[in-house]
N, C-alpha and C. Protein backbone atom coordinates (compact mmCIF):
# COMPACT_ATOMS: atom_id res chain seq x y z
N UNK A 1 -55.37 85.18 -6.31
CA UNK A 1 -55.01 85.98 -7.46
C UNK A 1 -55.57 87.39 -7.28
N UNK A 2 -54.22 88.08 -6.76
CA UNK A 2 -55.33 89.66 -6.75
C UNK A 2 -55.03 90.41 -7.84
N UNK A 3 -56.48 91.33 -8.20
CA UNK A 3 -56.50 92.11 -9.00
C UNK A 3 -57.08 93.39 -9.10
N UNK A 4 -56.25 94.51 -9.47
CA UNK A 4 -56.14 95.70 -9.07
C UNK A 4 -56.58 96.45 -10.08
N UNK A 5 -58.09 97.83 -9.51
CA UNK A 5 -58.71 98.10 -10.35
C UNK A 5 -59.00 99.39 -9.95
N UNK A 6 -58.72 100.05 -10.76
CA UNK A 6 -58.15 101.76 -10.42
C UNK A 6 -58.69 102.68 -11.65
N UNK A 7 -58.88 103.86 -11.05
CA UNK A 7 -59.28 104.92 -12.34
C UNK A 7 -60.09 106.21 -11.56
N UNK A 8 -60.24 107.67 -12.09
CA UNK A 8 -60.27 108.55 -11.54
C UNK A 8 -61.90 108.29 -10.65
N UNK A 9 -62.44 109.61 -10.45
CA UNK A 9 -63.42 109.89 -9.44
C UNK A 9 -64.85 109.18 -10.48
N UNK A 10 -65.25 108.77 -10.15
CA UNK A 10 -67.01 108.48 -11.66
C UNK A 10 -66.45 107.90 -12.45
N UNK A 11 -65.56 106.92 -12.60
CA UNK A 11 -64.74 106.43 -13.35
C UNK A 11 -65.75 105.09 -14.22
N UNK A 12 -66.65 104.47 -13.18
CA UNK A 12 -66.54 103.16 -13.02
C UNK A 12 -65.77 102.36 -12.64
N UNK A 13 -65.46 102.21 -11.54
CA UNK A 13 -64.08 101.63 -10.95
C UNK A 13 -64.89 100.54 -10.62
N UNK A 14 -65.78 101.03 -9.42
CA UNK A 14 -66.46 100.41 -8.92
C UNK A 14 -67.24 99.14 -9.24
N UNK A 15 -67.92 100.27 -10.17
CA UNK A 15 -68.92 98.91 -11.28
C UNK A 15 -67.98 98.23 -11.54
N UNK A 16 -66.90 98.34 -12.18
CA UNK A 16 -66.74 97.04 -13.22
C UNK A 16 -65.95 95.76 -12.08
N UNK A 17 -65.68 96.21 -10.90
CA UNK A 17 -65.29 95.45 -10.03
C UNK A 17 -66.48 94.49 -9.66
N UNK A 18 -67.41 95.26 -8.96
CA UNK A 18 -69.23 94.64 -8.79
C UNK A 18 -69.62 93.93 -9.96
N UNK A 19 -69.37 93.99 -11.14
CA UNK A 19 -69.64 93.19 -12.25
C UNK A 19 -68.68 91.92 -12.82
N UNK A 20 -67.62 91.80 -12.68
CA UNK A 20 -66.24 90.92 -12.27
C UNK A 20 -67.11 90.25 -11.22
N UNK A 21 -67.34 90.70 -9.79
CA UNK A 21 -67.75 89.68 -8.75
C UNK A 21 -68.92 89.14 -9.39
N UNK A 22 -69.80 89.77 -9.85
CA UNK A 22 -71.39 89.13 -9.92
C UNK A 22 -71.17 87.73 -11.01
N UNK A 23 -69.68 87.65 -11.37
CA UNK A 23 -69.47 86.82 -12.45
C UNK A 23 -68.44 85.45 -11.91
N UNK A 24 -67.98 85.88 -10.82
CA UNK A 24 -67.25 84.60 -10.05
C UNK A 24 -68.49 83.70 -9.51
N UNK A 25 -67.93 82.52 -9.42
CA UNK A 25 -68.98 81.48 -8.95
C UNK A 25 -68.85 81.00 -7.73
N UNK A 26 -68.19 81.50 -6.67
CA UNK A 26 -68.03 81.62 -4.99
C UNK A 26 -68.85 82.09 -4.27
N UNK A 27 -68.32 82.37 -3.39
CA UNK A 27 -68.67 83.12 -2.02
C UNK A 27 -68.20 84.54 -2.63
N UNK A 28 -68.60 85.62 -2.34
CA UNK A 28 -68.45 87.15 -2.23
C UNK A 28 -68.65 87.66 -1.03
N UNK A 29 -67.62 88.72 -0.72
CA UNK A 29 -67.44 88.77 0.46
C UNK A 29 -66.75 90.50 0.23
N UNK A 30 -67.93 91.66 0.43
CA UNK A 30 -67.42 92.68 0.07
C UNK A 30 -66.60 93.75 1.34
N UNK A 31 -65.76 94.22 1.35
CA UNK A 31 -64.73 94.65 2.17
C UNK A 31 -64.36 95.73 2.49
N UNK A 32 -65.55 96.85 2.87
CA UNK A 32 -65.61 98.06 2.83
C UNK A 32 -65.07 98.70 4.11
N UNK A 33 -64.18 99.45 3.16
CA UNK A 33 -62.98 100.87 3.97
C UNK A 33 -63.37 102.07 4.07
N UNK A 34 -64.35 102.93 3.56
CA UNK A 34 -64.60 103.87 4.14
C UNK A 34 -65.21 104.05 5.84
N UNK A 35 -65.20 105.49 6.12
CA UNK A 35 -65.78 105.90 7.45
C UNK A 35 -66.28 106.86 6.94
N UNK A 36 -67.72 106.52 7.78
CA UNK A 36 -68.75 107.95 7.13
C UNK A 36 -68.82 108.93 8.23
N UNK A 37 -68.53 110.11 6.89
CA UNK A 37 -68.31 111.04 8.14
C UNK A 37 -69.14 112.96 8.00
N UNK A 38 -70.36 112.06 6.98
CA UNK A 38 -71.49 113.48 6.84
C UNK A 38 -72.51 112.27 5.83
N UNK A 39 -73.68 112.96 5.87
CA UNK A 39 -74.72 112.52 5.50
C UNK A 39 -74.90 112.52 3.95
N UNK A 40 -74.23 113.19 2.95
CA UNK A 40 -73.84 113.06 1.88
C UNK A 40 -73.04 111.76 1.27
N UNK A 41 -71.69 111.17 2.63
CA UNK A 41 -71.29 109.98 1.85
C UNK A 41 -71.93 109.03 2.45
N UNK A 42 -72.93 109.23 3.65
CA UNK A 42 -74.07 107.92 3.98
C UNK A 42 -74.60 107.27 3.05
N UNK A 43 -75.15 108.77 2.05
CA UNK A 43 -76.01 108.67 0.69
C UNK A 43 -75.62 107.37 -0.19
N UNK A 44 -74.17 107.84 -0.38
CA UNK A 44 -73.33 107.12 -1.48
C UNK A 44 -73.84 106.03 -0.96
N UNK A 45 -72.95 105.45 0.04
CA UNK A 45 -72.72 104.42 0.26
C UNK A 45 -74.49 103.26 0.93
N UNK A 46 -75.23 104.22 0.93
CA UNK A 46 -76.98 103.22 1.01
C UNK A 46 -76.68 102.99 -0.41
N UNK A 47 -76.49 103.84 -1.50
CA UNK A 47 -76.53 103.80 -2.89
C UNK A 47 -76.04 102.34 -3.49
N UNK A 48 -74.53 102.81 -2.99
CA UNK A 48 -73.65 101.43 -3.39
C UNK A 48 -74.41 100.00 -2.86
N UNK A 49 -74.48 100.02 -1.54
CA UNK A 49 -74.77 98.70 -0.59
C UNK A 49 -76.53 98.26 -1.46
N UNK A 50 -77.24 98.91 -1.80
CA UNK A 50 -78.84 98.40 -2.63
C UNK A 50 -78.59 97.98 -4.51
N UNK A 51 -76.81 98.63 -4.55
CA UNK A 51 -76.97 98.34 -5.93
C UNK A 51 -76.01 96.59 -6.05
N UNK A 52 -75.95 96.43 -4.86
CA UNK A 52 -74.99 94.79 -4.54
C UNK A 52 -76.06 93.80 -4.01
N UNK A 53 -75.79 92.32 -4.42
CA UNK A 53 -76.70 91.35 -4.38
C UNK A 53 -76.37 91.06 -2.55
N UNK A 54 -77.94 90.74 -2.32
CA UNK A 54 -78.09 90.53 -1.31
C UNK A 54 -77.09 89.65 -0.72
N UNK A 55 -77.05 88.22 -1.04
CA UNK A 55 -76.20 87.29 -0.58
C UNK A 55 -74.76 87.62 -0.58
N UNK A 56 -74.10 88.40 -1.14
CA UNK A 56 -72.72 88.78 -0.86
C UNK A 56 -72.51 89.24 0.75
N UNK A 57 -71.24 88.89 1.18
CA UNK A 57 -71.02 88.84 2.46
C UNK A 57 -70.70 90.21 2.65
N UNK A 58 -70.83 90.75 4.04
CA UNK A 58 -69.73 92.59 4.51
C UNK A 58 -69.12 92.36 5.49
N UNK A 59 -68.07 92.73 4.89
CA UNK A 59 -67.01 93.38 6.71
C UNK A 59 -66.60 94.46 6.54
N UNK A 60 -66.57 95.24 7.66
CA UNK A 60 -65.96 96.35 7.71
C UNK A 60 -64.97 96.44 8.17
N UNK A 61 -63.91 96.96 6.73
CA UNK A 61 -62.24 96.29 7.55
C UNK A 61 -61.12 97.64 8.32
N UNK A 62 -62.40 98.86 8.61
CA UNK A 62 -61.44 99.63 9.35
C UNK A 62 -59.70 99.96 8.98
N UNK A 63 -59.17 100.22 9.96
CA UNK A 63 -57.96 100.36 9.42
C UNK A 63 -56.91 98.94 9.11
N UNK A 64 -57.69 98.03 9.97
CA UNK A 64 -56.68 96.65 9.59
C UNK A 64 -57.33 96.08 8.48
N UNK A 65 -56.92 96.55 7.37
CA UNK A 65 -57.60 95.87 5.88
C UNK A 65 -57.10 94.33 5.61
N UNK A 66 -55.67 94.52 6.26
CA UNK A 66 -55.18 92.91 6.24
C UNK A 66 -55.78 91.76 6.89
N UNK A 67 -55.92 91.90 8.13
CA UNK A 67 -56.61 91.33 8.78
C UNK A 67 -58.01 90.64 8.80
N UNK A 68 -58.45 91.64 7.88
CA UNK A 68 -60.18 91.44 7.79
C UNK A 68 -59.95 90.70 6.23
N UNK A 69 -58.72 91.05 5.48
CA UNK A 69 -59.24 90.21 3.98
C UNK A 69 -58.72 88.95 4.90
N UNK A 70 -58.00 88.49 5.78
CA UNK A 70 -57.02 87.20 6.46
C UNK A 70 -58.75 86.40 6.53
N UNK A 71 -59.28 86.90 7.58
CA UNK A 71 -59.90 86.22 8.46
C UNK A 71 -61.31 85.71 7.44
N UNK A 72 -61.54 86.60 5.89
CA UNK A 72 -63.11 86.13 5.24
C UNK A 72 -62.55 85.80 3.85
N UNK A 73 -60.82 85.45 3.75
CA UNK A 73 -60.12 84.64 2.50
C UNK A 73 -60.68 83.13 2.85
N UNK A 74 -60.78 82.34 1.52
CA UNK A 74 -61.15 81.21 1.46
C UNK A 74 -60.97 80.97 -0.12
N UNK A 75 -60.76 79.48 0.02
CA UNK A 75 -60.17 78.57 -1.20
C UNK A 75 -61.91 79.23 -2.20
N UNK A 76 -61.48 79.31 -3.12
CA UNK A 76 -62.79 79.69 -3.94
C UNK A 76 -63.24 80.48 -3.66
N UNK A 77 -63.17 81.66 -2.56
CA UNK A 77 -64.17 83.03 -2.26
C UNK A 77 -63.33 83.86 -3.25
N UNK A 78 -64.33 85.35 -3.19
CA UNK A 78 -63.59 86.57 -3.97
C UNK A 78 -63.68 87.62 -2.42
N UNK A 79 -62.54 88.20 -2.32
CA UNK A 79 -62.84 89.48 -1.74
C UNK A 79 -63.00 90.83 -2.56
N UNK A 80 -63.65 91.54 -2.26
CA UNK A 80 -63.99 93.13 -3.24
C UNK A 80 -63.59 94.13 -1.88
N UNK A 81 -62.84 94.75 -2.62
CA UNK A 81 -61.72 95.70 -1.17
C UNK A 81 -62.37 97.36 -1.90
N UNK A 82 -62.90 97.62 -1.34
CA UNK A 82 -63.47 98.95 -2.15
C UNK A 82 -63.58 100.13 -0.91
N UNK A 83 -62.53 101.24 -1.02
CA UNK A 83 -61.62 101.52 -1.77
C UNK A 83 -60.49 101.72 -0.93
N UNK A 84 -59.04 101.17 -1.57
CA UNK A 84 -57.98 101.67 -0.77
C UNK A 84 -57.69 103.06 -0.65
N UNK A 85 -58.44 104.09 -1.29
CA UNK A 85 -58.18 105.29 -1.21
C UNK A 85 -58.94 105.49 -0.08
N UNK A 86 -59.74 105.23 -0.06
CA UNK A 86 -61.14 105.62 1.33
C UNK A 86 -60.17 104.65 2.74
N UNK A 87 -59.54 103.74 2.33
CA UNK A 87 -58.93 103.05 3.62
C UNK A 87 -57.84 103.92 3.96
N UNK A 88 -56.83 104.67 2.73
CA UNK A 88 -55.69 105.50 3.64
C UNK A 88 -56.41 106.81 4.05
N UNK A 89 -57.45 107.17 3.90
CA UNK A 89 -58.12 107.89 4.46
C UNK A 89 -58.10 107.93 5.96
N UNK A 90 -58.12 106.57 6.17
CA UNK A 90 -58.73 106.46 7.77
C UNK A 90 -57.32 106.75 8.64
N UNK A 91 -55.85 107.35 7.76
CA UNK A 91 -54.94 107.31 8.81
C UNK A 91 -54.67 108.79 8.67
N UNK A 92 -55.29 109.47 8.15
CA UNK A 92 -55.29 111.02 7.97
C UNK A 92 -56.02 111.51 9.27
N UNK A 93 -56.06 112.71 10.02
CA UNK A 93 -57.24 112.96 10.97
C UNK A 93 -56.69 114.18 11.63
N UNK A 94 -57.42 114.96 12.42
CA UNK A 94 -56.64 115.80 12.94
C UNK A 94 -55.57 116.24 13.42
N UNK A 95 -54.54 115.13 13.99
CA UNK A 95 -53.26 115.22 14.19
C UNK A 95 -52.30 114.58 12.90
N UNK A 96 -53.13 115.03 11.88
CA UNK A 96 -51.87 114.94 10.39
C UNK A 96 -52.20 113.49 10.26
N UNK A 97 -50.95 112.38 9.52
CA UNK A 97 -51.17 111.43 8.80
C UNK A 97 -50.44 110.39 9.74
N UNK A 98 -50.98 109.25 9.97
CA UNK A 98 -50.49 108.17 11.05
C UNK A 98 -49.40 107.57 10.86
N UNK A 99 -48.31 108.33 10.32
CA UNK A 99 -47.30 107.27 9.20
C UNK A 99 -47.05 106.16 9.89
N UNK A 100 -45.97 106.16 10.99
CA UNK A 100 -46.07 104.91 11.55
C UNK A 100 -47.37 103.69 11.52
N UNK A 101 -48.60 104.16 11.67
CA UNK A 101 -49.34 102.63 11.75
C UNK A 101 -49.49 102.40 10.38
N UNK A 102 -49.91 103.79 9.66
CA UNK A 102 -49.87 103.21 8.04
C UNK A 102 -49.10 102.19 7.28
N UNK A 103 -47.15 102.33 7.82
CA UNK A 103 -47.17 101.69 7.62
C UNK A 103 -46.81 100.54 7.77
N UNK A 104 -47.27 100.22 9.03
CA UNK A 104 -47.48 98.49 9.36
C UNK A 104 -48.78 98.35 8.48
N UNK A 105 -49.68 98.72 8.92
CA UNK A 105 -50.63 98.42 7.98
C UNK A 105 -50.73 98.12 6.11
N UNK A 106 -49.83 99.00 5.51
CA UNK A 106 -49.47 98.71 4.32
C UNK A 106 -48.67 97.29 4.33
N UNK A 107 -47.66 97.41 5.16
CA UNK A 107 -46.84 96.06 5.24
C UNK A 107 -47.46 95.10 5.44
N UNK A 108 -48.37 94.72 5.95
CA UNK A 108 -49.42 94.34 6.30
C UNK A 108 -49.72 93.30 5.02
N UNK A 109 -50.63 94.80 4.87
CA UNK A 109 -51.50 94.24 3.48
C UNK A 109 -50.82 93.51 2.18
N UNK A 110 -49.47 94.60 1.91
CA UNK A 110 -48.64 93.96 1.12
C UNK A 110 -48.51 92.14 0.91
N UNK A 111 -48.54 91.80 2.52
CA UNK A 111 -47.96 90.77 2.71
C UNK A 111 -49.37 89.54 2.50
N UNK A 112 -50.19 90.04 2.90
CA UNK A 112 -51.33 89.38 2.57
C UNK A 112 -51.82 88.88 1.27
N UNK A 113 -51.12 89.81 0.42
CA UNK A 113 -52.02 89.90 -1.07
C UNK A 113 -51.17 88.47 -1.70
N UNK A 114 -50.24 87.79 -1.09
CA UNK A 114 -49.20 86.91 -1.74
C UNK A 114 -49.61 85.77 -0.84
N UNK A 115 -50.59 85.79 0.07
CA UNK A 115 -51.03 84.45 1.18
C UNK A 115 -52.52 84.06 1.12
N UNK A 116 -53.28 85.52 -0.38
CA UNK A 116 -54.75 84.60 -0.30
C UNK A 116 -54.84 83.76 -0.88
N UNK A 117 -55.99 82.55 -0.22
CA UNK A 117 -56.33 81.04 -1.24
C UNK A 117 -57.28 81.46 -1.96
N UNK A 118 -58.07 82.63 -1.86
CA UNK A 118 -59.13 82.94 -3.17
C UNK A 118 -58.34 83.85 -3.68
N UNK A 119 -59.53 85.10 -4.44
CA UNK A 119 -59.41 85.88 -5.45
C UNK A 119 -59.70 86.96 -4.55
N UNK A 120 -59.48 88.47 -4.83
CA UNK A 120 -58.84 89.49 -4.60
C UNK A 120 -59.59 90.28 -5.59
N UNK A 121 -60.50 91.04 -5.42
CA UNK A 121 -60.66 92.68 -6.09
C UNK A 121 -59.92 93.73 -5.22
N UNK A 122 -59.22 94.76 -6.00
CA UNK A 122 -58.72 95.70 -4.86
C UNK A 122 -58.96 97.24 -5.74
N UNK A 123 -60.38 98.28 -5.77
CA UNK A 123 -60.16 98.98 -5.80
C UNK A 123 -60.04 100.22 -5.79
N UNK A 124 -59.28 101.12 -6.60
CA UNK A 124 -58.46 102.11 -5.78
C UNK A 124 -58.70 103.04 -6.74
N UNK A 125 -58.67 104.79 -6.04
CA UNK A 125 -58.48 106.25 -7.02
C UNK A 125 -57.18 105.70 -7.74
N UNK A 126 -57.09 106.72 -9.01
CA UNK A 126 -55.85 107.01 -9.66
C UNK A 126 -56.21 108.90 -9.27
N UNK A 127 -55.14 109.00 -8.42
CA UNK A 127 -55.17 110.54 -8.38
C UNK A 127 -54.36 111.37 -8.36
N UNK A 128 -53.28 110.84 -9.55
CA UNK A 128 -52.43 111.46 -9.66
C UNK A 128 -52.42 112.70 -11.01
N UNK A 129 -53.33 112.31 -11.87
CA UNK A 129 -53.57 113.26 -12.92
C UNK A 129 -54.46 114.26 -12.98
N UNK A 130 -54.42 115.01 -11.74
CA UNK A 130 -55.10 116.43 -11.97
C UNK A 130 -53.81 117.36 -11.13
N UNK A 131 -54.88 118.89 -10.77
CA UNK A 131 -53.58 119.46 -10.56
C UNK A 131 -52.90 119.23 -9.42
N UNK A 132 -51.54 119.97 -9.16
CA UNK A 132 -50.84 119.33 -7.61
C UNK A 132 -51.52 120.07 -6.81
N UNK A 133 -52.24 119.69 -5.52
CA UNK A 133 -52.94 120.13 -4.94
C UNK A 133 -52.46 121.04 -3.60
N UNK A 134 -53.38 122.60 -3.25
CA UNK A 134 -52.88 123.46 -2.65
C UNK A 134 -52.29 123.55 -1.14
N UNK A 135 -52.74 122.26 -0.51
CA UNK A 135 -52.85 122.00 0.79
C UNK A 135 -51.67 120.61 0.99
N UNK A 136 -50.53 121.40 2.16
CA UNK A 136 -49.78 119.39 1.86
C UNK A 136 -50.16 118.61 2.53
N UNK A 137 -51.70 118.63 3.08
CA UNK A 137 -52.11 117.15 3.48
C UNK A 137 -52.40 116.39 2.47
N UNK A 138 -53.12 117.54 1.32
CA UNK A 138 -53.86 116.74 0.27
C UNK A 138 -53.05 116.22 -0.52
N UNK A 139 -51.53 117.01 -0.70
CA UNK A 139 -50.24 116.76 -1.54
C UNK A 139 -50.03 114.98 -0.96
N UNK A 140 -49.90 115.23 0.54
CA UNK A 140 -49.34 113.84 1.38
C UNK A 140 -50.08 112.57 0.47
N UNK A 141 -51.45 113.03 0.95
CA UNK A 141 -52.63 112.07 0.85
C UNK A 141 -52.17 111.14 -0.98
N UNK A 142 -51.91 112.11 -2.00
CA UNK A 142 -52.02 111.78 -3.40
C UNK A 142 -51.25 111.09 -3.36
N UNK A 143 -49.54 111.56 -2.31
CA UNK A 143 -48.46 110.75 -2.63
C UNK A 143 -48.55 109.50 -2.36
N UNK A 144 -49.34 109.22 -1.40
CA UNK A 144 -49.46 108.36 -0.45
C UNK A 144 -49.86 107.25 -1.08
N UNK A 145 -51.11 107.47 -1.72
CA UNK A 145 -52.09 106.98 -2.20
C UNK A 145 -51.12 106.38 -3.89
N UNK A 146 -50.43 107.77 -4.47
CA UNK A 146 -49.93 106.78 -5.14
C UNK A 146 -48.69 106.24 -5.21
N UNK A 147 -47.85 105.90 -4.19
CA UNK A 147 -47.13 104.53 -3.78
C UNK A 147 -47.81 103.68 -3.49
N UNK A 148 -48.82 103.79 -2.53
CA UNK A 148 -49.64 102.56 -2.81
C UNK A 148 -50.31 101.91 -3.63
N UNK A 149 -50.43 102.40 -4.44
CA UNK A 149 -51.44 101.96 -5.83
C UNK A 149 -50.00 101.08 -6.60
N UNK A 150 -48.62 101.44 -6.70
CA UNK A 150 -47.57 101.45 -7.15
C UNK A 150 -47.05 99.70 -6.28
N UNK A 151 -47.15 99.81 -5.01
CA UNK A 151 -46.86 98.93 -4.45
C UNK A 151 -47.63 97.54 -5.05
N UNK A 152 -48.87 98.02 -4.50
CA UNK A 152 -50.27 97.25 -5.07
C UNK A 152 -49.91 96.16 -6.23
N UNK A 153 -49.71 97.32 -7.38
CA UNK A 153 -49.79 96.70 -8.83
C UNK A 153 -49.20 95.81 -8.51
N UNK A 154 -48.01 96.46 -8.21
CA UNK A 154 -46.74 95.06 -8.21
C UNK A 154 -46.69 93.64 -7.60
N UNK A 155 -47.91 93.33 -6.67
CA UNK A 155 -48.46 92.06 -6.37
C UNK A 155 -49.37 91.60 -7.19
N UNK A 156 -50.10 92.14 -7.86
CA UNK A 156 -51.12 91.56 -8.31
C UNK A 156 -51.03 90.90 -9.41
N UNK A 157 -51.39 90.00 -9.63
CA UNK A 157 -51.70 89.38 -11.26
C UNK A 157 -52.36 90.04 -12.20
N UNK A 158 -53.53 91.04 -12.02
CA UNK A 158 -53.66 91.59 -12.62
C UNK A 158 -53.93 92.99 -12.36
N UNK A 159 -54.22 94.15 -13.14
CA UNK A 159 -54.41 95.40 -12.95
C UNK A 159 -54.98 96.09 -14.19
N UNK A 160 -56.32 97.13 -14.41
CA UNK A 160 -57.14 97.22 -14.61
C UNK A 160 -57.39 98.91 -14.24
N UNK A 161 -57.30 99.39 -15.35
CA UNK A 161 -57.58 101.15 -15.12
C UNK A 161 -59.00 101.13 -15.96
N UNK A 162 -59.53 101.80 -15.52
CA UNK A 162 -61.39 101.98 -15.71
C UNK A 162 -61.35 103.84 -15.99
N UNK A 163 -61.63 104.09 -17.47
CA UNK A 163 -61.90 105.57 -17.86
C UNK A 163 -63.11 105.45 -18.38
N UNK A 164 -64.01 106.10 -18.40
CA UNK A 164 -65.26 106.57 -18.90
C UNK A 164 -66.60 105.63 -18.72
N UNK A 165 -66.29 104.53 -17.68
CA UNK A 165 -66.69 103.37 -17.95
C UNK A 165 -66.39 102.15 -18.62
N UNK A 166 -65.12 102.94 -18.90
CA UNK A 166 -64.17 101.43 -20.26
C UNK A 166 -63.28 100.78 -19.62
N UNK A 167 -63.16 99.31 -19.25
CA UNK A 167 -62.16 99.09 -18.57
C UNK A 167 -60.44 98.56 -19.43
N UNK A 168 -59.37 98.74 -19.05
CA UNK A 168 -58.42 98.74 -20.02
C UNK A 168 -57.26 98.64 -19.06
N UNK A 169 -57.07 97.14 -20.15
CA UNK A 169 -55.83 96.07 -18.96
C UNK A 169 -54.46 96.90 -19.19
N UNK A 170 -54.01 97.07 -17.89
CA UNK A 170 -52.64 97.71 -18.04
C UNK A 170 -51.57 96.35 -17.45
N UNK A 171 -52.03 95.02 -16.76
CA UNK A 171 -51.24 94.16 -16.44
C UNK A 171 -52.18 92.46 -16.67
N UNK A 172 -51.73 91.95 -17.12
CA UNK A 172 -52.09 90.34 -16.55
C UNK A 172 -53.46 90.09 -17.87
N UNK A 173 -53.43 90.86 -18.72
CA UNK A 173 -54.68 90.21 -19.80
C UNK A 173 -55.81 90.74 -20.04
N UNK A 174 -56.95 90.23 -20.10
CA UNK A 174 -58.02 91.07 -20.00
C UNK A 174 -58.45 91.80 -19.16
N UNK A 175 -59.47 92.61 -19.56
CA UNK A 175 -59.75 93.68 -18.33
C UNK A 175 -60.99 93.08 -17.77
């Protein structure tokens, strides 16, 4: 059952995903997509990784996000996919945006989210509500980001926008 949990930058996205897991009674198994790439998001991310219970599992799922939720899905586990924005990140880079592997990789994932035997956190920026941005990588990146968020929903059982720290069900029930 995946469920999709989205909302701007300081949103609480995060938390309320980490708080959802700390509340399943499985295996946890957290599924981190960023690449660090300056000593500022090292910061973050020591931040994030000391504010998560020890016993939760890590993989680092690089650009094959499918693959890595395939191989640490299990009947009763949760995966926590944090963040698909930081994962289409990884197909951006100096020679522009990877469309082709992106999207196998989206296809990918798509296809995955309908073959796990556990549970599914997946989440993601909403970055479509500020201004249109000056640069068209960054234009690419938003679009990108939101078809995928678009795709996303549409598998999931549930979905979950997080403003101010408030979380607020936009699909499947409670938040």
């Amino acid at each position: 059952m995946p469920h999709l949990i989205t909302g701007g930058a300081r949103s609480g996205k995060s938390r309320h995903a980490e708080d959802l897991a700390r509340q399943h009674g499985g295996a946890v198994c957290y599924m981190a997509t960023a690449e660090v790439r300056d000593a500022e998001f090292a910061r973050r991310v020591d931040r994030h990784r000391a504010q998560r219970p020890k016993h939760w599992g890590l993989a680092e799922a690089g650009r094959g996000l499918a693959a890595a939720m395939a191989a640490h899905d299990h009947s009763g586990g949760l995966l926590v996919v944090d963040c698909l924005g930081m994962w289409l990140m990884r197909f951006f880079g100096a020679d522009g945006f990877d469309e082709a592997e992106f999207a196998v990789e989206r296809d990918a994932l798509l296809a995955v989210l309908g073959r796990l035997k556990g549970e599914a956190l997946l989440v993601s920026n909403e970055v479509g509500w500020g201004v249109v941005a000056g640069d068209a990588e960054t234009r690419r990146f938003v679009d990108e980001l939101g078809r995928l968020n678009q795709l996303v929903a549409a598998r999931c059982d549930r979905v979950t926008l997080v403003a101010c720290g408030l979380p607020l069900a936009l699909k499947g029930g409670a938040a």
